[in-house]
N, C-alpha and C. Protein backbone atom coordinates (compact mmCIF):
# COMPACT_ATOMS: atom_id res chain seq x y z
N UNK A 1 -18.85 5.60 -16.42
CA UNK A 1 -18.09 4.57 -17.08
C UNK A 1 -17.65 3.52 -16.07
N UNK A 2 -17.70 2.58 -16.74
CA UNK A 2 -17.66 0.90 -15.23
C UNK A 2 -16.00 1.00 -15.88
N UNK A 3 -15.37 0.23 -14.24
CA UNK A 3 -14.19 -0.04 -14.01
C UNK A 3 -14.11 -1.02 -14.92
N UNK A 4 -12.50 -0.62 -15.55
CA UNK A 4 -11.83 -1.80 -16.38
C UNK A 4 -11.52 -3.01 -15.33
N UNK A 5 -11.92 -4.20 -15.78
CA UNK A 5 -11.82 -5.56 -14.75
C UNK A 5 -10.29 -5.82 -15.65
N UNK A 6 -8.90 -5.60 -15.20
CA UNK A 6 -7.96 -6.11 -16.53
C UNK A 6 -8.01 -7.57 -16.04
N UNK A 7 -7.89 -8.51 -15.28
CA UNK A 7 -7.94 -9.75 -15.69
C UNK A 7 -8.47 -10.38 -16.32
N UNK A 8 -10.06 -10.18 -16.61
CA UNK A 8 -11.18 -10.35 -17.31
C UNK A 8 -10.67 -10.05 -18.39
N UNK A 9 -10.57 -8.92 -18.97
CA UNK A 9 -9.94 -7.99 -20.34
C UNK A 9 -8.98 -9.19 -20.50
N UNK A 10 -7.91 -9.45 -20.15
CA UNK A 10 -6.65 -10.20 -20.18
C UNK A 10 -7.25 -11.33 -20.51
N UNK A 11 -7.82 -12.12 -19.97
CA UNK A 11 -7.94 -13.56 -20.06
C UNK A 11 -8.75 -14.06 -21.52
N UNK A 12 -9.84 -12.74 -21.56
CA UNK A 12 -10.62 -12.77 -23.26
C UNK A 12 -9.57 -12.30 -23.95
N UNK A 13 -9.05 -11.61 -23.84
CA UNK A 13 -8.28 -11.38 -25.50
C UNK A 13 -7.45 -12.76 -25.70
N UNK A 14 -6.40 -12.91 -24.51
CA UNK A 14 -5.78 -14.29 -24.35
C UNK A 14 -6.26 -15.31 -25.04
N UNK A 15 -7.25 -15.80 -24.16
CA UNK A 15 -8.11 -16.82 -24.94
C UNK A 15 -8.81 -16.65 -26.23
N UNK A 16 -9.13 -15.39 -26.86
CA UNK A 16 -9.29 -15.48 -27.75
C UNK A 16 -8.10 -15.49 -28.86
N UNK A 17 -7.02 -15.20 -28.39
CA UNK A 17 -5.62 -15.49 -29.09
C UNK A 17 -5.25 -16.79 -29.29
N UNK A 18 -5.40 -18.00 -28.09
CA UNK A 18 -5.21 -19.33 -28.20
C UNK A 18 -6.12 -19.96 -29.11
N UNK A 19 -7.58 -19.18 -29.35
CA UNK A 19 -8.35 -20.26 -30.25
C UNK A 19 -7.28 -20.04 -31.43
N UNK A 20 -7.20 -18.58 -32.07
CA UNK A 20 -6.30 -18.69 -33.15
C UNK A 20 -5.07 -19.52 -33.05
N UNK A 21 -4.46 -19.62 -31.98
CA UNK A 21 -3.17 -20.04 -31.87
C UNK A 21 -2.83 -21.58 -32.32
N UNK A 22 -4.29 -22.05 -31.91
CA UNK A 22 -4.50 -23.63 -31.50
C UNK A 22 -5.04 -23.99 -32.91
N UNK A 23 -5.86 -23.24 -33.81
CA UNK A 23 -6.51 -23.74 -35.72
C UNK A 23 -4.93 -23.50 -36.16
N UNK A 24 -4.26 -22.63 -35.70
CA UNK A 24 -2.91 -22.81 -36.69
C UNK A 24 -2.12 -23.71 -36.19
N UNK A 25 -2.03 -24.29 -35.23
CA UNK A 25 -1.16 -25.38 -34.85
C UNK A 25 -1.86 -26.35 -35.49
N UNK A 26 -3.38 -27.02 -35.03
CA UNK A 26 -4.05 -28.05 -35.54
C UNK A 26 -3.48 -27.78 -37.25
N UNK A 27 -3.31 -27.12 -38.25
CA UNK A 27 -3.73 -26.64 -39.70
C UNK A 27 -2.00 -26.99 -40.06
N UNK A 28 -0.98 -27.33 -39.20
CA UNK A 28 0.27 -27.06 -39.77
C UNK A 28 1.00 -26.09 -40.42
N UNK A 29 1.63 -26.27 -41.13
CA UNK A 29 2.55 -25.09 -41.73
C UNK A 29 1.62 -24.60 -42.98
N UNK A 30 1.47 -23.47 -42.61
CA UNK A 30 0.65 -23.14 -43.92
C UNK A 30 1.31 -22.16 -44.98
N UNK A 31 2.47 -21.27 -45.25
CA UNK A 31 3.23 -20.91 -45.79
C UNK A 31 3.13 -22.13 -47.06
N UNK A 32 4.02 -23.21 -46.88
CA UNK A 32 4.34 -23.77 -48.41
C UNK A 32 3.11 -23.79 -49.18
N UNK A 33 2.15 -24.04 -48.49
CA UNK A 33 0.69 -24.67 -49.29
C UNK A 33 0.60 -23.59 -50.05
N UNK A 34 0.25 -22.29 -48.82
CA UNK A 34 -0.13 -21.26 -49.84
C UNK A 34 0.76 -21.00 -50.75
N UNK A 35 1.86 -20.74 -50.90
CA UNK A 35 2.69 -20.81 -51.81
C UNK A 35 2.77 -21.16 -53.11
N UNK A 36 2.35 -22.31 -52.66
CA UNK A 36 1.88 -23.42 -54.27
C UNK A 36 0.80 -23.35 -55.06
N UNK A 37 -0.48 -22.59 -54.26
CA UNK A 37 -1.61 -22.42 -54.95
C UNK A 37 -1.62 -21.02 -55.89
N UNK A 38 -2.33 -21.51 -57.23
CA UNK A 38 -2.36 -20.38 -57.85
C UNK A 38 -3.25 -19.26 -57.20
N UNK A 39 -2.63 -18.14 -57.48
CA UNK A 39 -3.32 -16.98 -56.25
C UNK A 39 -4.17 -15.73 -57.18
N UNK A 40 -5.17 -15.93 -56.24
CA UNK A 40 -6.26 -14.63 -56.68
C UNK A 40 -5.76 -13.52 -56.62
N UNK A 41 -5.98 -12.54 -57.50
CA UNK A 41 -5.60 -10.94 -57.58
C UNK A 41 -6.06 -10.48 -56.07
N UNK A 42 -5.03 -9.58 -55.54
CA UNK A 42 -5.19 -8.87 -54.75
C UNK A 42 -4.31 -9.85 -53.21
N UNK A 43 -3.92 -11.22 -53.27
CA UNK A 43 -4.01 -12.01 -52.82
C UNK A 43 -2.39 -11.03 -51.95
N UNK A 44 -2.11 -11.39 -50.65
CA UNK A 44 -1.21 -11.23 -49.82
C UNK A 44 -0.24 -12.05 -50.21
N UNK A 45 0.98 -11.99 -49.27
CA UNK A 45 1.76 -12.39 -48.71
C UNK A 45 1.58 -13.05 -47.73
N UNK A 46 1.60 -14.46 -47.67
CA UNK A 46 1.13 -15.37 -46.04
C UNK A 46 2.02 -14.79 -44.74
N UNK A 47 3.21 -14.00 -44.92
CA UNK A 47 3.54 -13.05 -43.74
C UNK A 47 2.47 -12.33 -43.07
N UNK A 48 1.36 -11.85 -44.15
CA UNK A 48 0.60 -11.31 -43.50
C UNK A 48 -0.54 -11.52 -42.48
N UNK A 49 -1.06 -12.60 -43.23
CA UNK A 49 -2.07 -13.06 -42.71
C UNK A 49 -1.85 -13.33 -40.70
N UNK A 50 -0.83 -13.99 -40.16
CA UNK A 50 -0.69 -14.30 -38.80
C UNK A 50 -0.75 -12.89 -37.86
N UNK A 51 -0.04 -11.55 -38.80
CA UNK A 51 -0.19 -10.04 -37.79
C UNK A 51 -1.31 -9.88 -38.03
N UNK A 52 -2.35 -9.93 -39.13
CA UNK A 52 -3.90 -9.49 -39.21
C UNK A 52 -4.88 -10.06 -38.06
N UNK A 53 -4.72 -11.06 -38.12
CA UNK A 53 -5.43 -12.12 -37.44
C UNK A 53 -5.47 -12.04 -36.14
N UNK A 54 -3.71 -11.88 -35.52
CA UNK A 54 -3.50 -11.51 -34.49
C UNK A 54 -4.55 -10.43 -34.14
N UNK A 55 -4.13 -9.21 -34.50
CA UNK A 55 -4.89 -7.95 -34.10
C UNK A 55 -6.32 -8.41 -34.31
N UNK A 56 -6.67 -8.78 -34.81
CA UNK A 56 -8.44 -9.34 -35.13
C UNK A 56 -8.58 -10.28 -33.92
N UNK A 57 -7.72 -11.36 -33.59
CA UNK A 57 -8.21 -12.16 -32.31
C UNK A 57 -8.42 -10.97 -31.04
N UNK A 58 -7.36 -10.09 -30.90
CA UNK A 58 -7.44 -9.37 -30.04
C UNK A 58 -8.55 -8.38 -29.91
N UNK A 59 -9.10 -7.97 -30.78
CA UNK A 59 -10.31 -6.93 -31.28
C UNK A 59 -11.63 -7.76 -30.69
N UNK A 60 -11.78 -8.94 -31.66
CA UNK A 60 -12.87 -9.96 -30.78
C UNK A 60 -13.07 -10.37 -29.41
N UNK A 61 -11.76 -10.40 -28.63
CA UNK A 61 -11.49 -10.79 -26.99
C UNK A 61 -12.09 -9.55 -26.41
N UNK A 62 -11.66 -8.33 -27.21
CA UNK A 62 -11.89 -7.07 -26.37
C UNK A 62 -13.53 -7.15 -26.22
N UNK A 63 -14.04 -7.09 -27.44
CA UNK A 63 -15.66 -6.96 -28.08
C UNK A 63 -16.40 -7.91 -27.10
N UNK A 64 -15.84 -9.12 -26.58
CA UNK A 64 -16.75 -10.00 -26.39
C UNK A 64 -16.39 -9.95 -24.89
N UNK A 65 -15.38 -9.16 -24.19
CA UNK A 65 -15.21 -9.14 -23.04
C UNK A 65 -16.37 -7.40 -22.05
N UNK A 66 -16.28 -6.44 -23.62
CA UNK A 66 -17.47 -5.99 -23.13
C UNK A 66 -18.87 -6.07 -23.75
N UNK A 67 -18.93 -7.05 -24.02
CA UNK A 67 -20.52 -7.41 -23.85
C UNK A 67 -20.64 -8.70 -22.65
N UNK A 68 -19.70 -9.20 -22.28
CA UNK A 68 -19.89 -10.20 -21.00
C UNK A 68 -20.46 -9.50 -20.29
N UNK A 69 -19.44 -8.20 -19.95
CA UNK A 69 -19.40 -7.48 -18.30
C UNK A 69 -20.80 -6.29 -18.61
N UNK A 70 -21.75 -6.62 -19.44
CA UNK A 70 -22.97 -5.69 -19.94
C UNK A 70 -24.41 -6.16 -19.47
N UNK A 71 -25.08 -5.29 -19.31
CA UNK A 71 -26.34 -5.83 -18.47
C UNK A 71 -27.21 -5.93 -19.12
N UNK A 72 -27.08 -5.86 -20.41
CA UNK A 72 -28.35 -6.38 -21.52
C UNK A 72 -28.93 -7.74 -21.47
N UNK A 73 -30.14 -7.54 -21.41
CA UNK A 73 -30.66 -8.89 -21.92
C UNK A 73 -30.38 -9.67 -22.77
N UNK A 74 -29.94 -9.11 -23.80
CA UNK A 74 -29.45 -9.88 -24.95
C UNK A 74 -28.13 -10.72 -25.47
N UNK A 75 -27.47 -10.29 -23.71
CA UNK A 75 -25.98 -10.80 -23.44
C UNK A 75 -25.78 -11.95 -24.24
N UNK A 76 -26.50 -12.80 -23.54
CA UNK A 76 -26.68 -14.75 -23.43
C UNK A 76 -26.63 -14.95 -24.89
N UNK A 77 -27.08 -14.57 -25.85
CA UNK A 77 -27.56 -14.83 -27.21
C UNK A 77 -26.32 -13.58 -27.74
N UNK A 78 -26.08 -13.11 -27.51
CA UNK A 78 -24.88 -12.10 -28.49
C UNK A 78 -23.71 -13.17 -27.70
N UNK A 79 -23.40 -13.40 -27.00
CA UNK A 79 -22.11 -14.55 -26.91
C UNK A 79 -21.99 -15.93 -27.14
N UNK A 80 -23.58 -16.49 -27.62
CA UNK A 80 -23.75 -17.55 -27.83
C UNK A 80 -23.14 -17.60 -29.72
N UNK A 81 -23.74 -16.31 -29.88
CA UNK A 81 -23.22 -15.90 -31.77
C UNK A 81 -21.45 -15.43 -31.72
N UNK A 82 -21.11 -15.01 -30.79
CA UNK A 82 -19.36 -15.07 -30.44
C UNK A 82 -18.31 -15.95 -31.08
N UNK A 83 -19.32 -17.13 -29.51
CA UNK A 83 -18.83 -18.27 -30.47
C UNK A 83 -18.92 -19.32 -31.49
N UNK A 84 -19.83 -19.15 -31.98
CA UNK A 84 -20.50 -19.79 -32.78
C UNK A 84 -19.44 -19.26 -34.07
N UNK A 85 -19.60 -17.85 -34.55
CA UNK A 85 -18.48 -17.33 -35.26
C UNK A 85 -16.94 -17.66 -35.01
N UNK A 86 -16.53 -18.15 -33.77
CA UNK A 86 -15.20 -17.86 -33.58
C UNK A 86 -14.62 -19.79 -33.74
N UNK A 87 -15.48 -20.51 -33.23
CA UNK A 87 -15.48 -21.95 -33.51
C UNK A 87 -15.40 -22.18 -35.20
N UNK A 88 -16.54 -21.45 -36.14
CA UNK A 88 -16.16 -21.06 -37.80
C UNK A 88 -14.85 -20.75 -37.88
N UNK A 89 -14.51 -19.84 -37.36
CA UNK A 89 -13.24 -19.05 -38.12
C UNK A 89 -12.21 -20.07 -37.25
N UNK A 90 -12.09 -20.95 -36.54
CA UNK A 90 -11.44 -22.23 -36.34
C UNK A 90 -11.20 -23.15 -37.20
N UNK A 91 -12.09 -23.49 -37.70
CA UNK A 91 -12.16 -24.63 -38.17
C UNK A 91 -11.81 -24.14 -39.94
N UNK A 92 -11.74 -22.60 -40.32
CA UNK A 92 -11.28 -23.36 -41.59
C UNK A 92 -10.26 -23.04 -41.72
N UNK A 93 -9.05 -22.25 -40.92
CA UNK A 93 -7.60 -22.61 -41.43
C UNK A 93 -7.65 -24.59 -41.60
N UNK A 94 -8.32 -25.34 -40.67
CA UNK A 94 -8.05 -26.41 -40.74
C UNK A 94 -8.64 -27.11 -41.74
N UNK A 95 -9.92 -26.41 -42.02
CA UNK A 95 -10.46 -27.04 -43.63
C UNK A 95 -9.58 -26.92 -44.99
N UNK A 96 -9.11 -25.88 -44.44
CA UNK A 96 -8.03 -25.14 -45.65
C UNK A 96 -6.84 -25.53 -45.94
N UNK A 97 -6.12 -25.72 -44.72
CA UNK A 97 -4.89 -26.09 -44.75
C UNK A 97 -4.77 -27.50 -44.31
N UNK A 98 -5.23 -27.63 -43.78
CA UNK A 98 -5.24 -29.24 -43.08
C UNK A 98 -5.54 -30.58 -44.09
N UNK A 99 -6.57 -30.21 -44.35
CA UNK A 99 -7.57 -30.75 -45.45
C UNK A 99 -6.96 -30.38 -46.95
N UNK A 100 -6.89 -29.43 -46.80
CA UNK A 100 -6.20 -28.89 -48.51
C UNK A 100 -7.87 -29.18 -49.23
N UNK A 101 -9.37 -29.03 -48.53
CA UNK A 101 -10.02 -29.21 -49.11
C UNK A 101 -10.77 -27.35 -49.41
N UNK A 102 -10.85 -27.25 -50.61
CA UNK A 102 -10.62 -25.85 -51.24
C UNK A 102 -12.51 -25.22 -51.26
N UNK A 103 -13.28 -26.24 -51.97
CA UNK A 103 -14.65 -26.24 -52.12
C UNK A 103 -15.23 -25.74 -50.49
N UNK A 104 -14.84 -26.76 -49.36
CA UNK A 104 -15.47 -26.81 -48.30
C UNK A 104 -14.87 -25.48 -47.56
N UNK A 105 -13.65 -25.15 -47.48
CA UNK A 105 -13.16 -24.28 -46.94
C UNK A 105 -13.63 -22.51 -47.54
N UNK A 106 -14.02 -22.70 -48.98
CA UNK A 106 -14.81 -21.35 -49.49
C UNK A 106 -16.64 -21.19 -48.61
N UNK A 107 -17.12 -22.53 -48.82
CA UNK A 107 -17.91 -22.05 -47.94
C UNK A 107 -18.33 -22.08 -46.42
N UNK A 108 -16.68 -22.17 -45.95
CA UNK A 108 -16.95 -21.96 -44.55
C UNK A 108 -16.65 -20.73 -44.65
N UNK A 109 -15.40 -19.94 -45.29
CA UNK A 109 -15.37 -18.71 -44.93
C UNK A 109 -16.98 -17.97 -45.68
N UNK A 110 -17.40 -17.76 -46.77
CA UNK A 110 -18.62 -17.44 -46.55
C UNK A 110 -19.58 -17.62 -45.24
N UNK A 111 -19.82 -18.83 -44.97
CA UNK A 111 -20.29 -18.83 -43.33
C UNK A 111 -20.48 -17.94 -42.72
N UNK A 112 -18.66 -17.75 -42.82
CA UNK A 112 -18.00 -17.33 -41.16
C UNK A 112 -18.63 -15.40 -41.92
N UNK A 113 -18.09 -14.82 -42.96
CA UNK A 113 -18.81 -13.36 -42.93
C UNK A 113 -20.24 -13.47 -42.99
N UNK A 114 -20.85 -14.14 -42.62
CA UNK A 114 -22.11 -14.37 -42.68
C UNK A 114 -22.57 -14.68 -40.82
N UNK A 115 -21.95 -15.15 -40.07
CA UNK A 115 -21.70 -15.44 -38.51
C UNK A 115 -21.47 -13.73 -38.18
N UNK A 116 -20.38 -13.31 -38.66
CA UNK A 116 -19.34 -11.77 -38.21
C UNK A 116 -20.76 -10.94 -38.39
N UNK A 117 -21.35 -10.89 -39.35
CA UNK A 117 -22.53 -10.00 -39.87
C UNK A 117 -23.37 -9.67 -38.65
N UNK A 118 -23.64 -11.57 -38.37
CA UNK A 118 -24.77 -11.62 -37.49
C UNK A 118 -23.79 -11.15 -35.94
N UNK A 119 -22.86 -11.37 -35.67
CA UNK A 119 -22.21 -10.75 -34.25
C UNK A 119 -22.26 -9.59 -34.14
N UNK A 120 -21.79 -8.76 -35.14
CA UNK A 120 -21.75 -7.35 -34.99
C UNK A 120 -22.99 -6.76 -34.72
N UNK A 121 -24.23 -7.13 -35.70
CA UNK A 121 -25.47 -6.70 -35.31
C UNK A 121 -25.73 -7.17 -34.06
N UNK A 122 -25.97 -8.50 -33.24
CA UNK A 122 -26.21 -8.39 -32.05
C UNK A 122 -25.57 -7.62 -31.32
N UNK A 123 -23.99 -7.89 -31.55
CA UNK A 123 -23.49 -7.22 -30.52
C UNK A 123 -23.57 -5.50 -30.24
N UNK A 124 -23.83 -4.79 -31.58
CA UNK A 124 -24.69 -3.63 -31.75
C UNK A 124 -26.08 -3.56 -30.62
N UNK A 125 -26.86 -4.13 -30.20
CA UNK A 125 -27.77 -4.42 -29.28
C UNK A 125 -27.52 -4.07 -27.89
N UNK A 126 -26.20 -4.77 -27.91
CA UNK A 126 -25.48 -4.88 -26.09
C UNK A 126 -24.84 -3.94 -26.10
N UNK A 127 -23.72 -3.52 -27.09
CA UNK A 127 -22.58 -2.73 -26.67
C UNK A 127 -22.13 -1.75 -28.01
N UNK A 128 -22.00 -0.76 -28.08
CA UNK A 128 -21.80 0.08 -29.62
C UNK A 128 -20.42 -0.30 -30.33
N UNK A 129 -19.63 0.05 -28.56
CA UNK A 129 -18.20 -0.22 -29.35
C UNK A 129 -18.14 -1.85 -29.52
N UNK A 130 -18.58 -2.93 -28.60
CA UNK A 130 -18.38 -3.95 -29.22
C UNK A 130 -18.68 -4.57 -30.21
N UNK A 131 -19.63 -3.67 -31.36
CA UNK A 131 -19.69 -3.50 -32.96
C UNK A 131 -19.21 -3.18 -33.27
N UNK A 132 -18.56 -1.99 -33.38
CA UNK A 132 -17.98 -1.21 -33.97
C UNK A 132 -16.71 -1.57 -34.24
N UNK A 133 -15.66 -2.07 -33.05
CA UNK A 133 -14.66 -2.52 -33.13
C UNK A 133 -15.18 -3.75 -34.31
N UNK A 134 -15.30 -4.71 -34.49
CA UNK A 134 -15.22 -5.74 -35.14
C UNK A 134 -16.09 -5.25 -36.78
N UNK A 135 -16.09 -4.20 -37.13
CA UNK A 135 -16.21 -3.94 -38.28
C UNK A 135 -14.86 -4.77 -39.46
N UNK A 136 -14.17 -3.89 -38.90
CA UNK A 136 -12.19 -3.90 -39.98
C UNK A 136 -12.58 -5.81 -39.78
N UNK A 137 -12.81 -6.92 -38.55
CA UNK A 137 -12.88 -8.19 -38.68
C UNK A 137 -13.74 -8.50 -39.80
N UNK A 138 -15.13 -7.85 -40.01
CA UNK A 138 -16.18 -8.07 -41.16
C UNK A 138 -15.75 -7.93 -42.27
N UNK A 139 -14.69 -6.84 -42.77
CA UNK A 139 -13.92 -6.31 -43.79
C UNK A 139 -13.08 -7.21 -44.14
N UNK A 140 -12.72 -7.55 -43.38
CA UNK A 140 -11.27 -9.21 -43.44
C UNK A 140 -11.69 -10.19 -43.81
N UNK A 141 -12.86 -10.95 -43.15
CA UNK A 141 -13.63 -11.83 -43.31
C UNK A 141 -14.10 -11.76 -44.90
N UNK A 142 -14.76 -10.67 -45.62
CA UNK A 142 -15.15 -10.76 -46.31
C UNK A 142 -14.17 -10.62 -47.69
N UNK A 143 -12.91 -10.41 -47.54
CA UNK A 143 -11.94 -10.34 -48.21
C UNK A 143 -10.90 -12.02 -48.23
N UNK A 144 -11.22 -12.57 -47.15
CA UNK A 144 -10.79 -14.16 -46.84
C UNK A 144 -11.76 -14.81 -47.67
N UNK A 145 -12.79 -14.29 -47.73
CA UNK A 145 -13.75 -15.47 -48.45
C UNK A 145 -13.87 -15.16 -50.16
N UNK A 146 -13.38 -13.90 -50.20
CA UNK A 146 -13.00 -13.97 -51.76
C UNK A 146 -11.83 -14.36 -51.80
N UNK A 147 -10.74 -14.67 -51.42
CA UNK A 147 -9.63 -15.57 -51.42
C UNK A 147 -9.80 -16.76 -51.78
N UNK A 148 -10.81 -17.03 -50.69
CA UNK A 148 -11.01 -18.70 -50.38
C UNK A 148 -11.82 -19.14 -51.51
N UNK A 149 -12.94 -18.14 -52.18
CA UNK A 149 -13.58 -18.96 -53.56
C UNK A 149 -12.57 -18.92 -54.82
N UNK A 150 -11.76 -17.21 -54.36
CA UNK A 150 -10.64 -17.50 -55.36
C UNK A 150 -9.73 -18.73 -55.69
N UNK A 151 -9.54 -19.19 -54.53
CA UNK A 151 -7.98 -20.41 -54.76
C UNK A 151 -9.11 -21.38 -55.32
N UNK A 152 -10.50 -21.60 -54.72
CA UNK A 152 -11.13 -22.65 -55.32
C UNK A 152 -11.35 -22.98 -57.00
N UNK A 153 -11.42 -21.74 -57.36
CA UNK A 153 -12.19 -21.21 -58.49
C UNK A 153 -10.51 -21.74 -59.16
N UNK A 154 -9.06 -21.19 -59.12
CA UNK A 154 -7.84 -20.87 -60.03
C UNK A 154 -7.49 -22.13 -59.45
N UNK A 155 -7.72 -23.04 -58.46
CA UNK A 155 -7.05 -24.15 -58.33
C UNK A 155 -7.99 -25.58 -58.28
């Protein structure tokens, strides 16, 4: 088993905490909005959503910090799909909330479980646990995007 690098470890989860940190700052207050929209069955509490996410940014930093430090060939191209997914899941709190545009923001989150799909399988390639962990993210993802066609669909 290879030595834990913790700064490395540290600095990916980190940074993968600031991308989240930085779509919810860009996206504003998103509490009232959601609030106001008529809500799909099964639909949360917006308390929730910022602890989920959290733990999910952190899950992805971990995932993508061991497939960096991995000697697969397939590194380059499983982190190129990282971010490619993680730039998605950016941009639509801000489609969503920012925008208040409902249509565009359902099919980014489709996209984005459609990006997660394709990460996990690569990252399945490089690293087991760095699939494995980001399953419960695929599960989320795909539960955000029935949200997201939901509010489209009731609002």
């Amino acid at each position: 088993m290879k030595k834990i690098k913790w700064t490395e470890l540290i600095i990916s989860i980190v940074g993968t905490e600031l991308v989240g940190a930085l779509s919810a700052l860009i996206s504003g207050g998103y509490s009232e909005y959601y609030s106001q929209l008529v809500q799909p069955a099964f639909a949360p509490p917006s308390a929730v959503f910022p602890v989920v996410w959290a733990v999910l940014y952190a899950v992805m930093g971990f995932s993508a910090y061991l497939v960096y430090f991995s000697e697969s060939p397939q590194r380059k191209n499983a982190l190129i799909i990282y971010i490619t997914q993680l730039f998605i899941n950016f941009s639509w709190s801000i489609v969503f909330f920012r925008f208040r545009a409902l249509l565009p923001a359902a099919a980014v989150a489709v996209l984005l479980v459609i990006a997660v799909a394709a990460m996990i399988i690569i990252f399945g390639k490089v690293n087991k646990t760095a699939s494995r962990v980001n399953i419960p993210y695929l599960l989320w993802s795909i539960f955000a995007a029935y949200l997201a066609v939901g509010f489209y669909v009731l609002n």
